[in-house]
Structures are given as C-alpha cells and as structure tokens.
Protein backbone atom coordinates (compact mmCIF):
# COMPACT_ATOMS: atom_id res chain seq x y z
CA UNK A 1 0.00 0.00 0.00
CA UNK A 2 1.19 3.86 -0.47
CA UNK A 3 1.04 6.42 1.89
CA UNK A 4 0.20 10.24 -0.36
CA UNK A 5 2.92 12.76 0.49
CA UNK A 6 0.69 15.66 1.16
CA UNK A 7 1.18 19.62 1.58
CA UNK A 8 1.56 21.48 4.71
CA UNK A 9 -2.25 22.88 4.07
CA UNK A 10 -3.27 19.07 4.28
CA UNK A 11 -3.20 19.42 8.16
CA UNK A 12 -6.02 22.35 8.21
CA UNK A 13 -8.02 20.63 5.58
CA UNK A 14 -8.31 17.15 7.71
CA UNK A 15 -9.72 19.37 10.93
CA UNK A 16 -12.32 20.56 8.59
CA UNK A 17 -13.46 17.01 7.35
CA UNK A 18 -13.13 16.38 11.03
CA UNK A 19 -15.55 18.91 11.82
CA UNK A 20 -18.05 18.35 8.80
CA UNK A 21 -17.64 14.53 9.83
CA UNK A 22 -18.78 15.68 13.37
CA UNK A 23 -21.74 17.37 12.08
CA UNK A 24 -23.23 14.43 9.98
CA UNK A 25 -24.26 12.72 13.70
CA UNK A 26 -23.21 14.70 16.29
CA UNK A 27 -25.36 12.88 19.10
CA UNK A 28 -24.20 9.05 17.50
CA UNK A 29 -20.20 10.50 18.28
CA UNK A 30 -20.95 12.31 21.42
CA UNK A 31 -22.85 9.10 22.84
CA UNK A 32 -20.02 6.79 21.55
CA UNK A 33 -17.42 9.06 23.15
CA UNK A 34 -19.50 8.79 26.64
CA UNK A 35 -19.42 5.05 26.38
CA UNK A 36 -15.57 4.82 25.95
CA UNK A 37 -14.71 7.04 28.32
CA UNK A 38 -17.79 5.57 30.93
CA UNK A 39 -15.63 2.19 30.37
CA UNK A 40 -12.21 3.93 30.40
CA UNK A 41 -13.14 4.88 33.71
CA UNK A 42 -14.39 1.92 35.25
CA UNK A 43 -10.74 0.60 33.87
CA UNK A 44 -8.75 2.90 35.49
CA UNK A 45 -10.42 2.32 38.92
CA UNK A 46 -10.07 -1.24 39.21
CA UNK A 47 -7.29 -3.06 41.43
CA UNK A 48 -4.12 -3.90 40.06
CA UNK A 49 -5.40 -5.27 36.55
CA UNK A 50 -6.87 -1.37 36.10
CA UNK A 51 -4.09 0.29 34.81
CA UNK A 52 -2.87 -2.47 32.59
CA UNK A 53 -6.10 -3.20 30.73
CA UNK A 54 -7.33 0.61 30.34
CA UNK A 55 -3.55 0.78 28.37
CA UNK A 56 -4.09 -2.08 26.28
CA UNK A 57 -8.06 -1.25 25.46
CA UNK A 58 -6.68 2.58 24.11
CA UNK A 59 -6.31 1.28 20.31
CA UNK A 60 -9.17 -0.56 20.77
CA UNK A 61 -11.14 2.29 21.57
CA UNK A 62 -9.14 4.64 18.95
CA UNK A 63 -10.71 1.95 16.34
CA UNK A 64 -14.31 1.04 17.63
CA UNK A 65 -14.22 5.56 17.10
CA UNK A 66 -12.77 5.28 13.41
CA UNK A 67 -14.68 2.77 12.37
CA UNK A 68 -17.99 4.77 13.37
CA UNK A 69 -16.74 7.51 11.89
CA UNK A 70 -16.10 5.47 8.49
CA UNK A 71 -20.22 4.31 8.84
CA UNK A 72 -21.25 8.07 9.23
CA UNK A 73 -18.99 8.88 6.17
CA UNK A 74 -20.45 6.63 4.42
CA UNK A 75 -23.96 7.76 5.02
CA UNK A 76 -25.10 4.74 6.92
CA UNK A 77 -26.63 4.89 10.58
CA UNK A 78 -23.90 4.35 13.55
CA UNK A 79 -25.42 1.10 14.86
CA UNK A 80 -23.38 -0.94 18.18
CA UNK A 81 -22.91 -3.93 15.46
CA UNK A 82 -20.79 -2.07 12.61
CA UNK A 83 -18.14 -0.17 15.68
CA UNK A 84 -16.64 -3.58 17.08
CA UNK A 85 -16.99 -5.28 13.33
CA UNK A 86 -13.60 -5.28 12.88
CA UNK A 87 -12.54 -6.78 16.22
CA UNK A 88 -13.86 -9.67 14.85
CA UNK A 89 -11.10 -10.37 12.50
CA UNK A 90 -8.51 -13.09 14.30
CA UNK A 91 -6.04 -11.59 16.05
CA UNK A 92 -6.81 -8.48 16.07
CA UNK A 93 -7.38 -7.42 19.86
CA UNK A 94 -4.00 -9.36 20.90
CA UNK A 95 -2.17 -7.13 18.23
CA UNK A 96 -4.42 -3.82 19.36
CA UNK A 97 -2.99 -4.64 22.79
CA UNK A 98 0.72 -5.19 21.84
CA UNK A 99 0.40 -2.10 20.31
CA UNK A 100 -1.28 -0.55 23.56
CA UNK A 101 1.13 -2.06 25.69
CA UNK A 102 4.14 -0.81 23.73
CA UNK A 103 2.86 3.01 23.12
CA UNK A 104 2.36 3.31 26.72
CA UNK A 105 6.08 1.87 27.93
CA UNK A 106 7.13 4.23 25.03
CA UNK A 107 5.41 6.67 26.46
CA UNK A 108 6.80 6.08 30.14
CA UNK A 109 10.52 5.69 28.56
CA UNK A 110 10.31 9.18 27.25
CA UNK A 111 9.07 11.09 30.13
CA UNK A 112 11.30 9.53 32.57
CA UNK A 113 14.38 10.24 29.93
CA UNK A 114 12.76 14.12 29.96
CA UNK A 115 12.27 14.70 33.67
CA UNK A 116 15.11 11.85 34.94
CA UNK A 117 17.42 15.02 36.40
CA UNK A 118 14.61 16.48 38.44
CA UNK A 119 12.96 13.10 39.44
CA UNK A 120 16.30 12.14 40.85
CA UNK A 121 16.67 15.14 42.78
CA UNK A 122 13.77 13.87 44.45
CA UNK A 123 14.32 12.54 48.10
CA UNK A 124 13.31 8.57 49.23
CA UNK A 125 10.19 10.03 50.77
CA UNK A 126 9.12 12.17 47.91
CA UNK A 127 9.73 9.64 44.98
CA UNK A 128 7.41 7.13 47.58
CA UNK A 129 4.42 9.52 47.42
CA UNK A 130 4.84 9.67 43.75
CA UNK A 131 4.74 6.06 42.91
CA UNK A 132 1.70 5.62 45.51
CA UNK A 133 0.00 8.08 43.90
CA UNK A 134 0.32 6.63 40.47
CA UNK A 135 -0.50 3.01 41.65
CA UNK A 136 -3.07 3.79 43.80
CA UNK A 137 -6.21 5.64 42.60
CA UNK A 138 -7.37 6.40 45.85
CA UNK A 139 -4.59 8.04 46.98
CA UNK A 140 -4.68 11.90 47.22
CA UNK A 141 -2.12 13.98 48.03
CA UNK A 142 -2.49 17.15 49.98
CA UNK A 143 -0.69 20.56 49.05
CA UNK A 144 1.96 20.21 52.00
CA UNK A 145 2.53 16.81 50.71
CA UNK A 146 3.41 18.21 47.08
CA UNK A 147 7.35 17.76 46.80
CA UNK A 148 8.71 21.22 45.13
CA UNK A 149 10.82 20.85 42.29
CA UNK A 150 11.70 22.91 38.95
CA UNK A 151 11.64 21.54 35.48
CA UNK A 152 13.33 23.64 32.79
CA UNK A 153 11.85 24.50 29.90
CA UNK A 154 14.31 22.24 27.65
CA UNK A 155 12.78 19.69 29.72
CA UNK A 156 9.25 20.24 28.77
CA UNK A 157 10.37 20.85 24.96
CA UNK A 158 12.06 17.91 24.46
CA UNK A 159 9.35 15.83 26.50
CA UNK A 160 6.59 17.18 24.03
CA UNK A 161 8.93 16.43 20.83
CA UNK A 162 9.37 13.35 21.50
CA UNK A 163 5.85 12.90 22.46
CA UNK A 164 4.86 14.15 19.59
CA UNK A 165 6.88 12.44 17.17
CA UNK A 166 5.73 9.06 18.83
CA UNK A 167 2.19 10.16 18.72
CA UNK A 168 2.18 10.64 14.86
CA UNK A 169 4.24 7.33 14.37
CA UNK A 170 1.38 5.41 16.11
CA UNK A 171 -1.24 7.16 14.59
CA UNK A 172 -2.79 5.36 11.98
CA UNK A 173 -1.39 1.89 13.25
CA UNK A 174 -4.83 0.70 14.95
CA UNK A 175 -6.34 1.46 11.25
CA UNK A 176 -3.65 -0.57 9.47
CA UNK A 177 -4.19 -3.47 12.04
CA UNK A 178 -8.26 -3.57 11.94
CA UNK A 179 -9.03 -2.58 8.73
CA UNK A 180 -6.32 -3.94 6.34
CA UNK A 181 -5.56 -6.78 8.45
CA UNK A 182 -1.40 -6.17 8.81
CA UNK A 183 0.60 -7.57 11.48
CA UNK A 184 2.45 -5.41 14.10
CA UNK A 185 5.48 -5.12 12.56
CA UNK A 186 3.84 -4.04 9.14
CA UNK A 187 1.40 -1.55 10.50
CA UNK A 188 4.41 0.34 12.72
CA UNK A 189 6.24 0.45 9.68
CA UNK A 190 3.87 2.17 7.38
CA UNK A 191 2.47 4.23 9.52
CA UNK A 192 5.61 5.32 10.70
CA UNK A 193 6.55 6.49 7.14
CA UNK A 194 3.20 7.98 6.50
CA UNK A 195 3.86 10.37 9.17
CA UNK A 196 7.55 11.11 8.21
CA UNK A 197 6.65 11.78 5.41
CA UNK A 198 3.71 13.85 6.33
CA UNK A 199 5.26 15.54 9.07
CA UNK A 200 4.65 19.40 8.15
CA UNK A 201 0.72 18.33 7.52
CA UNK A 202 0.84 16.58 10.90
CA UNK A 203 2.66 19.44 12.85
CA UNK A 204 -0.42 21.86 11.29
CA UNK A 205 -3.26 19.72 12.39
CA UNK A 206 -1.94 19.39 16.09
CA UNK A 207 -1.34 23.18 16.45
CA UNK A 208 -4.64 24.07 14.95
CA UNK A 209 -6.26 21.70 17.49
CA UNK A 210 -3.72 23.26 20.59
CA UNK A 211 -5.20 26.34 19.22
CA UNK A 212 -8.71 25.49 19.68
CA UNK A 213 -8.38 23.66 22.89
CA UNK A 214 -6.96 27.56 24.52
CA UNK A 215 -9.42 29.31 22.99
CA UNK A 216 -12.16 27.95 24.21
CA UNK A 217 -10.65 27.24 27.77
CA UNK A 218 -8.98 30.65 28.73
CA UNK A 219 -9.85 32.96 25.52
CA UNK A 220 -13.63 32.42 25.44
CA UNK A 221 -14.07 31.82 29.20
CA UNK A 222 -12.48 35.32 29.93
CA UNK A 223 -14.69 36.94 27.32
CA UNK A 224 -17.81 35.48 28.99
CA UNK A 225 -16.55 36.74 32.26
CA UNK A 226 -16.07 39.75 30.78
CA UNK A 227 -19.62 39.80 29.39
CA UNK A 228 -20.95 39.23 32.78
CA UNK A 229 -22.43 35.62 32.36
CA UNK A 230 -23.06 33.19 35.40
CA UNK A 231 -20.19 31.09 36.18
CA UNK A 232 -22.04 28.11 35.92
CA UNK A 233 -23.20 29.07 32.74
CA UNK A 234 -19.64 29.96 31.42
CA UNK A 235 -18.33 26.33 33.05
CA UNK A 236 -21.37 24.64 31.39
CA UNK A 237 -20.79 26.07 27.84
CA UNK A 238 -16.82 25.91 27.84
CA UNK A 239 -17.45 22.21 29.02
CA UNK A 240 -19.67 21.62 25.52
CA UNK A 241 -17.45 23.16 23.55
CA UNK A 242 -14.11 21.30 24.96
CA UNK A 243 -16.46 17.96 24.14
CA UNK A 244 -17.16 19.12 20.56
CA UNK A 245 -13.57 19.90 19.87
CA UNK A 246 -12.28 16.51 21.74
CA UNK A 247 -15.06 14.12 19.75
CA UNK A 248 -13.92 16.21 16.41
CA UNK A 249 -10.49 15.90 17.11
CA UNK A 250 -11.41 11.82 17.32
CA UNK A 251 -13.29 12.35 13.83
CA UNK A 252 -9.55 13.78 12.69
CA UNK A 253 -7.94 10.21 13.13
CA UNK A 254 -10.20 9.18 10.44
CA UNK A 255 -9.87 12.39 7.79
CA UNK A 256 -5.97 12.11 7.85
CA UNK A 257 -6.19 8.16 7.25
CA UNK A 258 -8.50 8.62 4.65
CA UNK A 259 -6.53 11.33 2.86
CA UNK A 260 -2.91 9.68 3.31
CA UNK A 261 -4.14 5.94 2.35
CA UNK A 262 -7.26 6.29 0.88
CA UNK A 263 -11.34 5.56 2.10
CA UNK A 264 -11.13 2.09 3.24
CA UNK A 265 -13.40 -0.69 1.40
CA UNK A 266 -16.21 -2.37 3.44
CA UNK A 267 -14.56 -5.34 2.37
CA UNK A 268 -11.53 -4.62 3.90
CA UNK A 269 -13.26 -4.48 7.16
CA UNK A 270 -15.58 -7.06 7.52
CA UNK A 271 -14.37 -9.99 9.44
C-alpha cells in the first residue's frame, strides 16, 4: 500500500473534514465518546489489573471511534454492530494490545528520559508519594505533601517532541491493524513512514487543534466573564465546547487516514 505525500495545508483541511464529519451525527459521536470514556473509567479504577487493561483497550477504543466515523462517512446509521466489526477479525485485539502495551512503555521511557534530572533530585520520601499516587487511585495527596521541584523548559520541549513524534508514528497503526488486516510489525512500519513523510501536515493539524483547545478554555471563558455571564453558565458552555472539539479531534484520526491511504473498502473491514 502507499502512503500520499501531502502539503503542509493538508493538516487544516483534515480538521475541517473532522468537523463536517462531526456534524453528519453529532449525538451518534458524542454518545459513543460517553461510552468509551464511561468504560475507560471503570478501567482505570479497578485493582491492580486497572491500569494495565485501560492501556491495552486505548487502540481498541481509537478503532471502535474510526470505524464509526467510516459508517457516518459513508452515510449509513452508527449502529453498536458495525463499531466492534472489525474486532472480529482473528487476532486483532492481541495485536491492538501489543500495540497498547508498547505506546504506553514508550510513552513512560520518554518522560522519565525528559524529567530523569529532576525526578532524581527527588528525596526517598518524595519519589514514595509519587509512585503511591500513580499506583493507587485512591490516593490523594495534599498541598503540603506536594514535593517542590523545577523543570526547565528544555525539559518540557524535548518531552513534548518526542511525544509528539511518537504520537504521529502510532497514529494510523490501529487502522492498518483492523481494517487492512497487517501484522504489528507491518502496521508500525507504514504508519511510521506515512507520518515522516507527512510531518509538516501533521505538525499543522496538532497546532490548529492546541489552538482550539486555549481558545475555548482561557480565551472564550475570559470573554464570557467579561460579558458578565453566570459562572455556571460559562463552566457549562466551555465544558460543551471542549467535548465538541475533543469528539472532532477523534473524527480527525479518520480524515488524515482517509486522505494519506485512501477511504477504506467495506470489504476490507468485515471480518
């Protein structure tokens, strides 16, 4: 298969398909958005196994959302049937949760290589609250407990490069697993060279959304202050809005597939 080598402008014109996607079923994305993150959170609260599975089930979810967002595309109704279709095929949802597995120690690997000179400036005690607080949900740690500490801003930059650039390799892997049926290995690869060599396009599309996530949480908030609105009522509309972007931004992982490889066949995702 080829990955298109597209132009910088490519990254503006996939938030717009995102957003026209959006607005085809707003309600069907919003409500499957709920459920995954209803799930996510039971996940995340459960002992010991918690953790590990809501990692794993991440590019599930990413393609249950995709493959919605192919259905509403496509003109058809969003039905519970047609999202877990392709988590049918054999093998898919132990490759989904290599994947998982292996995005999340990436993940781990890079921010302790980022923040390893202040986390080991960290006393015994400190570095103990940490890991408690990580491992155990209901652990909460008051503001006398907080251990100070200063992270430079090289820090932070090179965290969020590297972040990004393993963000974009990753991105259409879940795709290239459920949809065109590749192994591991093969899906890394390609989408790892769709994104190099769509890197500009990519770098676009994430600022645009960074963009769009402010505005609406500082910008437009302060302007509804300003305005003299209730506080509930500027909490209550920000919170919409922050939704709208965060399902849209979901609709985005299938607009930049569909414009580096192509609209995927039905064919190519039944089981």
């Amino acid at each position: 298969m080829q990955a298109a080598k597209l132009p910088f402008s490519a990254g503006l014109q996939w938030v717009q398909a995102a957003f026209a996607l959006f607005r085809k079923q707003p309600m069907a994305l919003l409500a499957i958005t709920f459920i995954i993150n209803f799930l996510s959170q039971i996940l995340i609260v459960l002992p010991l196994i918690g953790l590990p599975l809501f990692i794993v089930s991440i590019p599930v979810s990413s393609l249950v959302m995709v493959t919605a967002c192919r259905s509403i595309d496509s003109n058809n109704k969003v039905i519970p049937a047609e999202w877990v279709l392709p988590l049918k095929k054999p093998d898919v949802i132990r490759r989904l949760a290599v994947i998982g597995f292996l995005y999340a120690s990436i993940f781990m690997l890079i921010t302790f290589i980022s923040f390893y000179p202040t986390l080991n400036a960290l006393s015994h005690e400190d570095m103990q609250k940490i890991s408690r607080l990580l491992s155990d949900p209901e652990y909460k740690l008051t503001l006398a407990d907080i251990p100070s500490f200063s992270i430079s801003i090289f820090q932070y930059a090179l965290w969020a490069i590297l972040t990004f650039l393993t963000a974009i390799s990753f991105w259409n892997v879940p795709q290239l697993i459920g949809w065109e049926n590749l192994s591991v290995k093969k899906a890394l690869f390609y989408s790892m060279v769709a994104s190099w060599r769509n890197k500009i396009a990519f770098m676009v599309y994430f600022s645009i959304w960074g963009i769009l996530f402010y505005a609406c949480q500082f910008l437009l908030t302060d302007l509804l202050v300003l305005m003299g609105l209730p506080l509930m009522l500027i909490a209550f509309i920000a919170q919409i809005l922050v939704m709208i972007i965060a399902v849209s931004m979901y609709c985005g992982f299938y607009s930049s597939y569909v414009a580096i490889f192509g609209k995927p066949d039905i064919r190519t995702i039944e089981p």
